[in-house]
Protein backbone atom coordinates (compact mmCIF):
# COMPACT_ATOMS: atom_id res chain seq x y z
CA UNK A 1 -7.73 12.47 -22.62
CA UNK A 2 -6.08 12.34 -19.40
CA UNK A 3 -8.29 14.54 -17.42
CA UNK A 4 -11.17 12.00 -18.24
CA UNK A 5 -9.43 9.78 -15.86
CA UNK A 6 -9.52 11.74 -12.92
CA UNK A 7 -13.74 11.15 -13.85
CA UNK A 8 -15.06 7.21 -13.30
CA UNK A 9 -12.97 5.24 -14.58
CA UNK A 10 -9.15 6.90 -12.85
CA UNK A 11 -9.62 4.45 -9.40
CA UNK A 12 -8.35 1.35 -11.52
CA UNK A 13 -4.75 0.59 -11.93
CA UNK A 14 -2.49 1.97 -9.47
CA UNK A 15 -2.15 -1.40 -6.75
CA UNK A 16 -1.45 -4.06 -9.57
CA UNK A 17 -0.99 -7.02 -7.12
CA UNK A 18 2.05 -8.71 -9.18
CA UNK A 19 -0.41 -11.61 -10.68
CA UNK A 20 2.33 -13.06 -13.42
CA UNK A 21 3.45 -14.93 -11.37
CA UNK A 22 3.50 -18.61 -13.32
CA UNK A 23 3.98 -16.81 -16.23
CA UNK A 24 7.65 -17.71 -15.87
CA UNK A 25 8.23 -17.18 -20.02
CA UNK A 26 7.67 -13.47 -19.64
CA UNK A 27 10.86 -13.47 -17.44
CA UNK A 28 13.52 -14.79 -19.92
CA UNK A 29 13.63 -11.45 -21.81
CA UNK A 30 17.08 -10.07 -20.39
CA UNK A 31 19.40 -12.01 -18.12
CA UNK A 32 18.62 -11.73 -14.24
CA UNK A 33 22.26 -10.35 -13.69
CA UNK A 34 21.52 -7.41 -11.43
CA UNK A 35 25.33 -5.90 -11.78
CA UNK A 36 24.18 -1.78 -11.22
CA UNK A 37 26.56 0.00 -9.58
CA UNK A 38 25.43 0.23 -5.85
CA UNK A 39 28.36 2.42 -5.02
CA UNK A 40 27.64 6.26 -3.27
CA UNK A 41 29.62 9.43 -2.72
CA UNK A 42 29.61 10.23 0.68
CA UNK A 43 26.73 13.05 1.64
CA UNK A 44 27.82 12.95 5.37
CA UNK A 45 28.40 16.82 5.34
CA UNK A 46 26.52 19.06 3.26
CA UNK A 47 27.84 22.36 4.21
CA UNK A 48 29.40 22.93 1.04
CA UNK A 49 26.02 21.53 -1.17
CA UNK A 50 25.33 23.87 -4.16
CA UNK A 51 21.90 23.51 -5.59
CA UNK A 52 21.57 22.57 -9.42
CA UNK A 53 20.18 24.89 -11.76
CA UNK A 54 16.71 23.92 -12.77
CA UNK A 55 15.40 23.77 -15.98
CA UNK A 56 12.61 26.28 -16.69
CA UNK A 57 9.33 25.28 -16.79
CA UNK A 58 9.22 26.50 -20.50
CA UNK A 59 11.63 23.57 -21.38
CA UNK A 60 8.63 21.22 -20.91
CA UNK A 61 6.36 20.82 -24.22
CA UNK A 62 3.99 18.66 -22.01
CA UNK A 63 3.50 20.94 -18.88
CA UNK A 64 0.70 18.67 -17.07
CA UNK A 65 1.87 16.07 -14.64
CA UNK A 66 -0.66 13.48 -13.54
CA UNK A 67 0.25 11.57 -10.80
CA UNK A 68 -1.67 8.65 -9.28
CA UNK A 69 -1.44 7.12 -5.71
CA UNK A 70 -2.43 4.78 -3.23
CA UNK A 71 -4.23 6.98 -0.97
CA UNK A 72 -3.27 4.02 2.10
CA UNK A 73 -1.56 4.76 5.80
CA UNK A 74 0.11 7.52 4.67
CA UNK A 75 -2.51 9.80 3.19
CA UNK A 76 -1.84 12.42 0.60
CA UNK A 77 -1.53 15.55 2.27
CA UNK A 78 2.17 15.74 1.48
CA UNK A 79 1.27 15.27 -1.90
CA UNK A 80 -0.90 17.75 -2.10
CA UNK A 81 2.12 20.21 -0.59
CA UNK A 82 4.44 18.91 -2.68
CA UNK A 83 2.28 19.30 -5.83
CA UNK A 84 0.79 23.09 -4.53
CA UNK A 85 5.24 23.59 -4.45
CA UNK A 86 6.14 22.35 -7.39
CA UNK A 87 3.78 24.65 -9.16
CA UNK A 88 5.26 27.51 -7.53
CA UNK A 89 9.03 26.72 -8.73
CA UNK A 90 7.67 25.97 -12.27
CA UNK A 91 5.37 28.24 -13.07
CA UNK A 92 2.82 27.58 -15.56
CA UNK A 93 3.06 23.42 -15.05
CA UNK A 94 0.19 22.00 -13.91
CA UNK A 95 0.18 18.68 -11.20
CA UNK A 96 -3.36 16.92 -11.62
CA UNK A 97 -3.41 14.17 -8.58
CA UNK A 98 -5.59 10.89 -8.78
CA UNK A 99 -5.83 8.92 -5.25
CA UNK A 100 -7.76 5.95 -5.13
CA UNK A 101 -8.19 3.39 -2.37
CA UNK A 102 -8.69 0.34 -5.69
CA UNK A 103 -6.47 -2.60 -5.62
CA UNK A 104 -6.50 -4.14 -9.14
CA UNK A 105 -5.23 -5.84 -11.93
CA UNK A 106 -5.47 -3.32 -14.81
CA UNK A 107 -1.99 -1.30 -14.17
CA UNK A 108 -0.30 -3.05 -17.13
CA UNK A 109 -3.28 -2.15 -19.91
CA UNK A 110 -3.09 1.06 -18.37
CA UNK A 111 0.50 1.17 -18.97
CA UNK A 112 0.05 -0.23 -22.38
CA UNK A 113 -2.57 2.38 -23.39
CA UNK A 114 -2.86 5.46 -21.96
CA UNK A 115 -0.96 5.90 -18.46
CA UNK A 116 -0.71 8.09 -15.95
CA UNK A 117 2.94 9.70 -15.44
CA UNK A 118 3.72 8.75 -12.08
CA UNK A 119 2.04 5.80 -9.57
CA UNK A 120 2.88 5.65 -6.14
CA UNK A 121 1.87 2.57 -4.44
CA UNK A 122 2.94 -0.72 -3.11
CA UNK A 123 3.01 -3.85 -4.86
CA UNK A 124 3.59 -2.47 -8.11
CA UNK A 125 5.27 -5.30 -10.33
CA UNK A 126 7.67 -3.19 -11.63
CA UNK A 127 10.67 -5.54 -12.35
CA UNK A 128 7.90 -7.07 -14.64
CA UNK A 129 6.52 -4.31 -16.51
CA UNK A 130 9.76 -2.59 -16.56
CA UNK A 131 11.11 -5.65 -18.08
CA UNK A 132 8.49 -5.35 -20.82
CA UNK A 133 9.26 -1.98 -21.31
CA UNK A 134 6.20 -0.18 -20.08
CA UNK A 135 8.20 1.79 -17.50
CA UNK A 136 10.70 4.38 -17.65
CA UNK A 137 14.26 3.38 -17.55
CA UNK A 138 15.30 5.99 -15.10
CA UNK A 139 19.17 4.74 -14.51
CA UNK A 140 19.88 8.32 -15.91
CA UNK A 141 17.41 9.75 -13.41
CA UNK A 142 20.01 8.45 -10.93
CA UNK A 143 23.07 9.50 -12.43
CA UNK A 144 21.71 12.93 -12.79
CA UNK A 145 23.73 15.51 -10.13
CA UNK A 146 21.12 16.99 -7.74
CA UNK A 147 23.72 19.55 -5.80
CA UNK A 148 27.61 19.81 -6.32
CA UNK A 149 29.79 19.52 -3.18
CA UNK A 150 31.90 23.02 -3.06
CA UNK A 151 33.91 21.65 -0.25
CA UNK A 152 34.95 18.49 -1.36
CA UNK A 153 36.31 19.39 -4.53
CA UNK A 154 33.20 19.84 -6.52
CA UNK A 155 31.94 16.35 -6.46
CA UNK A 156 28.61 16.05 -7.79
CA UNK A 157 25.71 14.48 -5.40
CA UNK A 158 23.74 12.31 -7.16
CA UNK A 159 20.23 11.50 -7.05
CA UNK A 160 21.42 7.77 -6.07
CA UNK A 161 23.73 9.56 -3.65
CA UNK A 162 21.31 10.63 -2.08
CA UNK A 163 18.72 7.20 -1.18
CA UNK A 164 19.47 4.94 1.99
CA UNK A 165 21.73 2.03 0.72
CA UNK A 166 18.51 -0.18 1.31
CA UNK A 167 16.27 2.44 -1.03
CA UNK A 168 18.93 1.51 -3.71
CA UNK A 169 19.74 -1.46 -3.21
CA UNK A 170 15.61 -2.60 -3.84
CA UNK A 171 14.94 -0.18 -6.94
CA UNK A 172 17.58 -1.97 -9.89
CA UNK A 173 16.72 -5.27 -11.96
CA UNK A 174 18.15 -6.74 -15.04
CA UNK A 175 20.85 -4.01 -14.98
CA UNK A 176 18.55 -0.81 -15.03
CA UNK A 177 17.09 1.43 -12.39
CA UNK A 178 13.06 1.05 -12.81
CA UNK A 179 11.66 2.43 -9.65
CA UNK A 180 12.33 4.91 -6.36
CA UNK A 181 11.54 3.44 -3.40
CA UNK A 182 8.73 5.36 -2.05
CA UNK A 183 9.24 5.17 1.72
CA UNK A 184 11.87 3.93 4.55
CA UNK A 185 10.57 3.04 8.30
CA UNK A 186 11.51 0.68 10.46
CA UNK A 187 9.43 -1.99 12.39
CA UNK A 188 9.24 -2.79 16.37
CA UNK A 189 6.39 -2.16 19.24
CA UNK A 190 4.17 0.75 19.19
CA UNK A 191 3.02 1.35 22.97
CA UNK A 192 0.89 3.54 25.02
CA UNK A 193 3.47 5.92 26.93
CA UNK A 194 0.90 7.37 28.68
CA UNK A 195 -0.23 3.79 30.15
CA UNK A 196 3.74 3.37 30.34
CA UNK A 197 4.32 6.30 32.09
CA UNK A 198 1.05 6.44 34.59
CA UNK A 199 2.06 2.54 35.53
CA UNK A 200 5.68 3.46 35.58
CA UNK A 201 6.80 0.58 32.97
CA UNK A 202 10.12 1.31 31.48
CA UNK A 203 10.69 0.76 27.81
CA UNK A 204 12.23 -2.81 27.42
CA UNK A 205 15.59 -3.77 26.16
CA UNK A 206 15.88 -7.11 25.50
CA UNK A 207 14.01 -10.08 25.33
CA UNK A 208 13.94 -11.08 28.41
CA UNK A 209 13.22 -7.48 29.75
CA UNK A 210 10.35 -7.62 27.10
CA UNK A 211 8.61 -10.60 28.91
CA UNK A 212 9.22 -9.67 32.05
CA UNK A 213 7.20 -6.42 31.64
CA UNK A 214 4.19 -8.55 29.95
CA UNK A 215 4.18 -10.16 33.68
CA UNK A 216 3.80 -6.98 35.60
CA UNK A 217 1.34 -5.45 33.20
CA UNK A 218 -0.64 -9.13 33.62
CA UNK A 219 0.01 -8.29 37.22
CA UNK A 220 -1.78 -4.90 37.18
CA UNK A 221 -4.74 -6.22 35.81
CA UNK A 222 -4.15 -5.31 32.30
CA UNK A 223 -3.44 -6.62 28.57
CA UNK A 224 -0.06 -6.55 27.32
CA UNK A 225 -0.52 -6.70 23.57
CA UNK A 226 -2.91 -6.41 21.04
CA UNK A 227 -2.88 -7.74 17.14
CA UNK A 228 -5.71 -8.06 14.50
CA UNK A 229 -5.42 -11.89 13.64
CA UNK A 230 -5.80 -10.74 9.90
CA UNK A 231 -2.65 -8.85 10.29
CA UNK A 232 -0.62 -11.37 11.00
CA UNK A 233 2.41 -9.99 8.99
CA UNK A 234 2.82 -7.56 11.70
CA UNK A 235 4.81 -10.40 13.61
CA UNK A 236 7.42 -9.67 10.88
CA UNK A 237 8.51 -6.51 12.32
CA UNK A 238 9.72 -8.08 15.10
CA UNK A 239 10.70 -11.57 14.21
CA UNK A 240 12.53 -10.73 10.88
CA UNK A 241 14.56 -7.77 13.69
CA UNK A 242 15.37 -10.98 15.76
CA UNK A 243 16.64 -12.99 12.81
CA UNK A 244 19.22 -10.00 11.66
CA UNK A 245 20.05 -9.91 15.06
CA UNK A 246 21.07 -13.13 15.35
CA UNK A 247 22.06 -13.80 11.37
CA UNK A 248 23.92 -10.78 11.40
CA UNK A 249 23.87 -8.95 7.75
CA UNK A 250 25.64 -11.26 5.49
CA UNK A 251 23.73 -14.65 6.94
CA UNK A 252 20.10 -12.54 6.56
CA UNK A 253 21.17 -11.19 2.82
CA UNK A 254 22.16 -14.55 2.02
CA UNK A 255 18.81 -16.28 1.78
CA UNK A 256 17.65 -13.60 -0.11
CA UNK A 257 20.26 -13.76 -2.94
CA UNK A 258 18.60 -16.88 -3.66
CA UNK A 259 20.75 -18.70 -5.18
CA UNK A 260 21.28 -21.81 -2.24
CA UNK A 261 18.44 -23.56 -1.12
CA UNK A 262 19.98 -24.64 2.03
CA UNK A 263 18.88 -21.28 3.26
CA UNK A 264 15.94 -23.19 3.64
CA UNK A 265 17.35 -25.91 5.37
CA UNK A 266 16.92 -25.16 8.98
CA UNK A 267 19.84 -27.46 10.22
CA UNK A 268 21.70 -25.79 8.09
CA UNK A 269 20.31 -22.52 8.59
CA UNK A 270 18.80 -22.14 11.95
CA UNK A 271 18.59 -18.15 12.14
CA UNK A 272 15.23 -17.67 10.86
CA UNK A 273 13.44 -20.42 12.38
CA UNK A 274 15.44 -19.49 16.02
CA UNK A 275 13.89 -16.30 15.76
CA UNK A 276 10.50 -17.80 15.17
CA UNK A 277 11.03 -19.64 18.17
CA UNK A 278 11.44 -16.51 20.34
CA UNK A 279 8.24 -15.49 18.81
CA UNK A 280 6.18 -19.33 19.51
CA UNK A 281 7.37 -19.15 22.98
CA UNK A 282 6.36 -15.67 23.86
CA UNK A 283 3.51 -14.84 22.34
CA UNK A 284 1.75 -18.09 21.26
CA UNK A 285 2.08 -20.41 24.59
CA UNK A 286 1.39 -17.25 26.48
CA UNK A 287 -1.55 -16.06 24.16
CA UNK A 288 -4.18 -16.36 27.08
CA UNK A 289 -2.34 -14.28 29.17
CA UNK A 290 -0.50 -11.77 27.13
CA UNK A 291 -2.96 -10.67 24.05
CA UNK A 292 -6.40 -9.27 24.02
CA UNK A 293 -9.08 -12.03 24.43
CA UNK A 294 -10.66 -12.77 20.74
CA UNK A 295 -7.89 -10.88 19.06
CA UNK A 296 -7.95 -13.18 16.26
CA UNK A 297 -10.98 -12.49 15.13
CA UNK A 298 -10.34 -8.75 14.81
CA UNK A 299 -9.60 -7.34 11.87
CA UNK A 300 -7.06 -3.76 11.72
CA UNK A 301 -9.61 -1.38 12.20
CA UNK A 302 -11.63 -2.90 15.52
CA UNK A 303 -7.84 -3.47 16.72
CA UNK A 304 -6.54 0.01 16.56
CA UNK A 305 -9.95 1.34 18.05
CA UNK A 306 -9.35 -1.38 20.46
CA UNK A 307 -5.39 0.07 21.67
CA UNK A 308 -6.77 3.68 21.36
CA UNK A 309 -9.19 3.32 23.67
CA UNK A 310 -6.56 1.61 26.22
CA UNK A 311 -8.06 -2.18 26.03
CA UNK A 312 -3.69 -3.12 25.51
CA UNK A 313 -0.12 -1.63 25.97
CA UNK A 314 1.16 -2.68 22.83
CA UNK A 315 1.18 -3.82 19.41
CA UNK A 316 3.57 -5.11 16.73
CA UNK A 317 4.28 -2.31 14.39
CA UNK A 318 5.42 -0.89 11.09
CA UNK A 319 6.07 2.67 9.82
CA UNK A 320 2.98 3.15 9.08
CA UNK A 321 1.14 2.45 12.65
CA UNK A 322 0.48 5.53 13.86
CA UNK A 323 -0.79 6.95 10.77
CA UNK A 324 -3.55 4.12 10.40
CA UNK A 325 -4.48 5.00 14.08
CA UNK A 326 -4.66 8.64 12.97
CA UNK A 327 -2.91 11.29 14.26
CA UNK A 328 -5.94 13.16 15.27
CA UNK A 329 -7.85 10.14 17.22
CA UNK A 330 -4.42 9.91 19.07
CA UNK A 331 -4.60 13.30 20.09
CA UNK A 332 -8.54 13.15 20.49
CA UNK A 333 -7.99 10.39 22.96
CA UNK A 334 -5.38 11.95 25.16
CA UNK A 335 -2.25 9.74 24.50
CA UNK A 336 0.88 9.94 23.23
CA UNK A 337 2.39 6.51 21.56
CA UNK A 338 5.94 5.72 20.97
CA UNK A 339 8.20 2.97 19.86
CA UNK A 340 9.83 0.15 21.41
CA UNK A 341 12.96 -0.69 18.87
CA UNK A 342 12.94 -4.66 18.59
CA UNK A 343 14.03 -5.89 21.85
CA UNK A 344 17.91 -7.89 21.74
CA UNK A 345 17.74 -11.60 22.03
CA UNK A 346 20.50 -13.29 23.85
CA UNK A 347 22.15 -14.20 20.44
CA UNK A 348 21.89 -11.51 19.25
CA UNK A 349 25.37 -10.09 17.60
CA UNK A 350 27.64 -7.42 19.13
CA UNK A 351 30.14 -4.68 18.36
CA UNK A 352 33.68 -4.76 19.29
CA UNK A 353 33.09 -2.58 22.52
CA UNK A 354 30.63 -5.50 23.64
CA UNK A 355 27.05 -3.30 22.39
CA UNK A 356 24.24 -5.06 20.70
CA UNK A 357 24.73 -4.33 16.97
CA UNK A 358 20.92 -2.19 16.12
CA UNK A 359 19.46 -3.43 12.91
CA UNK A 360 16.02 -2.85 11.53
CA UNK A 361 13.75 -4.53 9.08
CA UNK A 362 11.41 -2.34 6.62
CA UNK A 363 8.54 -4.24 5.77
CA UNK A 364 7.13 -1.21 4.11
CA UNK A 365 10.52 -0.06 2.45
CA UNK A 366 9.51 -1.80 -0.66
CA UNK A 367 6.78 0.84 -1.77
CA UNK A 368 7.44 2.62 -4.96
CA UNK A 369 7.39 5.23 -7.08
CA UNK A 370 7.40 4.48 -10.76
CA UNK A 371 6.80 6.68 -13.98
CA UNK A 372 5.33 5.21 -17.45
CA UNK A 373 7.45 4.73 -20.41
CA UNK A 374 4.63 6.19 -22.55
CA UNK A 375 3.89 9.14 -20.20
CA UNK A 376 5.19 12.57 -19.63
CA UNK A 377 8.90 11.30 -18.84
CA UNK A 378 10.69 14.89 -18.97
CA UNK A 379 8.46 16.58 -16.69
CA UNK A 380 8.44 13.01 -14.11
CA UNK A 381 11.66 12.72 -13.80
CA UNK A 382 12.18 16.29 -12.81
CA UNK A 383 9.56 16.42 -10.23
CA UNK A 384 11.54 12.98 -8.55
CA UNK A 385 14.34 15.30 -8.66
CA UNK A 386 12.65 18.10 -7.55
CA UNK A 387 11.45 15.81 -4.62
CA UNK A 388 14.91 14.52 -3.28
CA UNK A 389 15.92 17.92 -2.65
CA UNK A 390 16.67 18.35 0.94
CA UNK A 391 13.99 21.12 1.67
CA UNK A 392 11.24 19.06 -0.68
CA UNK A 393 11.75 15.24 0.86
CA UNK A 394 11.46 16.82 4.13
CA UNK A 395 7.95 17.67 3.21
CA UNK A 396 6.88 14.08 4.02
CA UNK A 397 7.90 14.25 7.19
CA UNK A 398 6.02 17.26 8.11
CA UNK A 399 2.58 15.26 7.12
CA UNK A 400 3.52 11.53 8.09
CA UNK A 401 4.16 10.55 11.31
CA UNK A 402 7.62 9.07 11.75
CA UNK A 403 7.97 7.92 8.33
CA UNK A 404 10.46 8.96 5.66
CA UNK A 405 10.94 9.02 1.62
CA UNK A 406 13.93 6.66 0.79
CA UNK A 407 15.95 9.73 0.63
CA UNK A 408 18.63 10.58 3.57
CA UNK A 409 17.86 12.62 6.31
CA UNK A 410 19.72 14.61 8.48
CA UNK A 411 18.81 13.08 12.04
CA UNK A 412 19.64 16.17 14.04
CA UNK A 413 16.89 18.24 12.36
CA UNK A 414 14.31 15.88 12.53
CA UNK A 415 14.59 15.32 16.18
CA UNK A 416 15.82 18.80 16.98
CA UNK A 417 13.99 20.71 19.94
CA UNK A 418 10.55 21.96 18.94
CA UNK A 419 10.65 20.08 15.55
CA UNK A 420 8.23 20.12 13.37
CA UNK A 421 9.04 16.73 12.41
CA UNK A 422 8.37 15.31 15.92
CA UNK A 423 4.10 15.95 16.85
CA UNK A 424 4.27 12.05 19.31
CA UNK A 425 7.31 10.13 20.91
CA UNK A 426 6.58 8.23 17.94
CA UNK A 427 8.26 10.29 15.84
CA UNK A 428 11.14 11.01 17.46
CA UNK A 429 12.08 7.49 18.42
CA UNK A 430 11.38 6.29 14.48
CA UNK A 431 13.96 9.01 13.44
CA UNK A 432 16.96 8.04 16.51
CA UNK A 433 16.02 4.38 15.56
CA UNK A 434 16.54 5.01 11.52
CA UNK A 435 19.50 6.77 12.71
CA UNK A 436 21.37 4.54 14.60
CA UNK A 437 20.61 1.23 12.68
CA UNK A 438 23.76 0.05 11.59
CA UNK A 439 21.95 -2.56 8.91
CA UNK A 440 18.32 -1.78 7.23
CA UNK A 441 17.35 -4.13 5.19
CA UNK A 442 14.01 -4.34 3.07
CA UNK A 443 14.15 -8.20 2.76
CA UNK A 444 13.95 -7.64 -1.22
CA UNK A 445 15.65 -10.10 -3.49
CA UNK A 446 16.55 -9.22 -7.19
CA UNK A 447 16.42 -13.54 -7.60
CA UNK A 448 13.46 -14.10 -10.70
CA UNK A 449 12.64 -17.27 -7.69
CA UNK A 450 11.36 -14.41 -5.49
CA UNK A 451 9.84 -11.83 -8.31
CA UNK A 452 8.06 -14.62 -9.87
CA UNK A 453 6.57 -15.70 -6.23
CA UNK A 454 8.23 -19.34 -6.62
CA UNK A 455 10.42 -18.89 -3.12
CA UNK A 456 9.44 -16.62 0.02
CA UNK A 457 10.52 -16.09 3.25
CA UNK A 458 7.75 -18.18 4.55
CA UNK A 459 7.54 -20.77 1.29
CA UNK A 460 4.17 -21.95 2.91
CA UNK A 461 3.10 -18.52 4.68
CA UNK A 462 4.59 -17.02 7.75
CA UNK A 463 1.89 -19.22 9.59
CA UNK A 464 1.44 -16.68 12.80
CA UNK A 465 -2.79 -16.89 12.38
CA UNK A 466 -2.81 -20.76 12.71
CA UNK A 467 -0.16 -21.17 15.02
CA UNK A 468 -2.72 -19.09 17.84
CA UNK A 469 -5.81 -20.60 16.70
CA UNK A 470 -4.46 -24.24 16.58
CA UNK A 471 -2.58 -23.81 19.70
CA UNK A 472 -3.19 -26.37 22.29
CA UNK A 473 -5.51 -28.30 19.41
CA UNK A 474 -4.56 -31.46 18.11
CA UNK A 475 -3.52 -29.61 14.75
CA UNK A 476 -1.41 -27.65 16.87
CA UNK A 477 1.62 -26.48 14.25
CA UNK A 478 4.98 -26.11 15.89
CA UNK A 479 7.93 -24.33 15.33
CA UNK A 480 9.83 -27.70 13.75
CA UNK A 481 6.74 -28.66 11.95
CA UNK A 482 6.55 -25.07 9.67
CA UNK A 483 10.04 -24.99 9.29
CA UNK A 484 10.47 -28.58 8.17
CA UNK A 485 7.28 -28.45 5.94
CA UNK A 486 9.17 -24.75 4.43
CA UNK A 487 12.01 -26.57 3.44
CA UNK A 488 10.67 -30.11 2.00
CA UNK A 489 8.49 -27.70 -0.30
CA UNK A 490 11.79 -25.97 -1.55
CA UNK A 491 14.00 -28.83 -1.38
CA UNK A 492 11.57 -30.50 -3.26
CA UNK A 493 10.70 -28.18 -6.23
CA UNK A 494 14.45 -26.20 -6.67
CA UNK A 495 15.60 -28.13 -9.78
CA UNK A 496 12.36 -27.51 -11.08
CA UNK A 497 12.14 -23.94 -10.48
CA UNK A 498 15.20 -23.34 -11.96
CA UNK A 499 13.74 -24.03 -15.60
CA UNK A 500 12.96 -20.19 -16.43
């Protein structure tokens, strides 16, 4: 039955854009207490790890795994290891892989009928269809012990042990574990180095650092950024960086618990709309001068032909950038890219020694991995933990350029010499960034205000699109002006949003 999938019918299902929302009934079933224990034993040294014994493969009565996936930025070539690997440890078990490029509605009938064991995508509703009990519960999945510490008394490592705090903290609702979070990156400015380092630009700082160098690369005749105008989340990499910078942790988390709308109240709570500010007054009033003439008519595609064949220095970026420019049209081209980590604003908060604090939005950290409730659960869940094993998440790596599962990495091999983690500068400065962010944050809320699509970030849309094309316009939108119209649309629907 299930092999008939992989024929014309398999490319539906696996994106289900979460549509329910205004079906706000569907979310009373359960209490939206999300009271999982978040807490970790510490993996910091793993000299003393003992593997855990696997089961055999003969323990599975269902020995066929089919596995579908969103065959986006990050490809499926480490799929395709990890599946070829999997085989080998469990002989006689079969992985049957489905990509598809289809973004849909159909995931829940699918679910409902006659699922696949595993999808891997992004924008999966999963708190709602693990709320109606179409996906696997897999709290035990995280309790399970993956190795057991030898030198630290025999404390068993987890499978939640071992996920970033920001991979767990996104994956739990109503009280239950219902997801792994696929992927972690981190967001910032993917540039040219080889333009840097023929012009002899040096990697900026801060803010200020940051426009100064769009002056002398205007100076030299050339562009210094370039966006598609249909990406405009893009922005979010670096503005939502700016606003945990000068939020700090516990300000930024607040909004997203949800629970106070004066987090939308701007005079109350200026951090977000400060940081859009930076953003207005760098790249909007100076959009003539500092992006790519026509830009926002460009859609992702003509944009990254556009920076690989040197027409700008710089884009706003997410983990996934270099892979949608394609590793081998980088190295066709001649260049080598890297990152710029999201440059400090003045506010921005500080350590005891006097250091900017390093934080880093995911914007991409809320992909997941789910299995079905009616699918092959046994033989699922033991391929996830199969997966987090050191040697097996590492496999990712290896075929996706400076992007990581949700799993923790050891930063010193990634970014040892001749790593084989490291093919661009990219690489190595995603892994020193993930490593030395002292906050990651995925911007996820367990709130049913921001699962059911009632409340945002933006409540209206971030807005970046019309703020270039109406600039200098009559209709011109200002910072105040989308901030102010944000909050009279929450201000003025809470009480009735709060009737579930």
């Amino acid at each position: 039955m299930k092999l008939s999938k992989l024929g014309a019918c398999v490319l539906a299902g696996v994106m289900a854009i979460p549509v329910f929302a205004g079906c706000a009934g569907k979310w009373t079933e359960g209490d939206f207490n999300n009271d999982v224990d978040l807490n970790q034993n510490d993996t910091s040294d793993r000299s003393g790890w003992v593997l855990r014994e696997r089961p055999s493969a003969d323990s599975f009565a269902d020995k066929d795994l089919y596995i579908t996936y969103f065959n986006g930025g990050y490809g499926g070539a480490w799929l395709e290891e990890m599946a070829t690997t999997f085989e080998a440890d469990y002989p006689g078990v079969r992985v049957h892989l489905n990509p598809t490029n289809d973004v849909n509605t159909t995931l829940e009938v699918e679910l409902e009928e006659s699922p696949y064991d595993i999808y891997i995508s992004q924008d999966i509703a999963w708190e709602y269809l693990g709320a109606r009990g179409l996906l696997a519960d897999l709290t035990g999945l995280y309790d399970s012990v993956i190795y057991t510490d030898t030198a630290n008394g025999d404390l068993g490592i987890r499978f939640r042990d071992l996920l970033v705090p920001a991979s767990l903290a996104c994956s739990s609702y109503q009280g239950k574990y219902y997801k792994v979070a696929q992927i972690q990156g981190a967001g910032g400015i993917i540039y040219n180095k080889t333009m840097f380092d023929q012009n002899g630009w040096q990697v900026p700082e801060t803010y200020e650092q940051l426009q100064a160098l769009c002056e002398t690369i205007v100076s030299a005749g050339k562009v210094p950024f370039l966006v598609a105008g249909s990406e405009g989340y893009l922005w979010d990499s670096l503005v939502h960086d700016w606003w945990i910078q000068i939020a700090g942790q516990e300000e930024f988390s607040r909004l997203y618990a949800g629970n106070d709308k004066e987090c939308w109240n701007p005079a109350v709570y200026p951090y977000h709309k400060k940081a859009y500010q930076y953003w207005y007054d760098l790249f909007v009033r100076n959009k003539d001068r500092y992006l790519y003439p026509g830009f926002e008519g460009l859609d992702n595609l003509m944009a990254n032909s556009a920076f690989l064949n040197g027409l700008a220095a710089m884009m706003p970026a997410t983990a996934w950038s270099l892979n949608e420019l394609g590793k081998d049209m980088v190295a066709e081209v001649g260049i080598d890219v890297g990152l710029i980590p999201t440059p400090y604003v003045p506010e921005a908060k500080k350590d005891e020694n006097g250091n900017f604090i390093r934080v880093c939005y995911d914007v991409a950290g809320r992909d997941s991995i789910v299995v079905a409730e009616k699918g092959n659960k046994d033989l699922a869940t033991e391929f996830l933990k199969w997966m987090s094993e050191t040697e097996h998440a590492l496999i990712f790596p290896k075929n996706v350029s400076g992007t990581l599962m949700g799993f923790k990495y050891e930063t010193e091999t990634l970014i040892a010499e001749n790593s084989p983690y490291c093919e661009f500068t990219w690489d190595r400065d995603m892994f020193k960034l993930l490593g030395e962010a002292s906050f990651r944050s995925t911007g996820y809320s367990t709130s049913y205000l921001f699962i059911d699509k009632k409340v945002a970030d933006y409540p209206l849309g971030n807005k970046y699109l019309d703020c270039f094309t109406n600039y200098g316009k009559p209709t011109e939108l200002t910072v105040n002006k989308i901030f102010d119209d944000a909050w009279n649309e929450v201000n003025g629907h809470w009480d009735s949003w709060q009737l579930v």
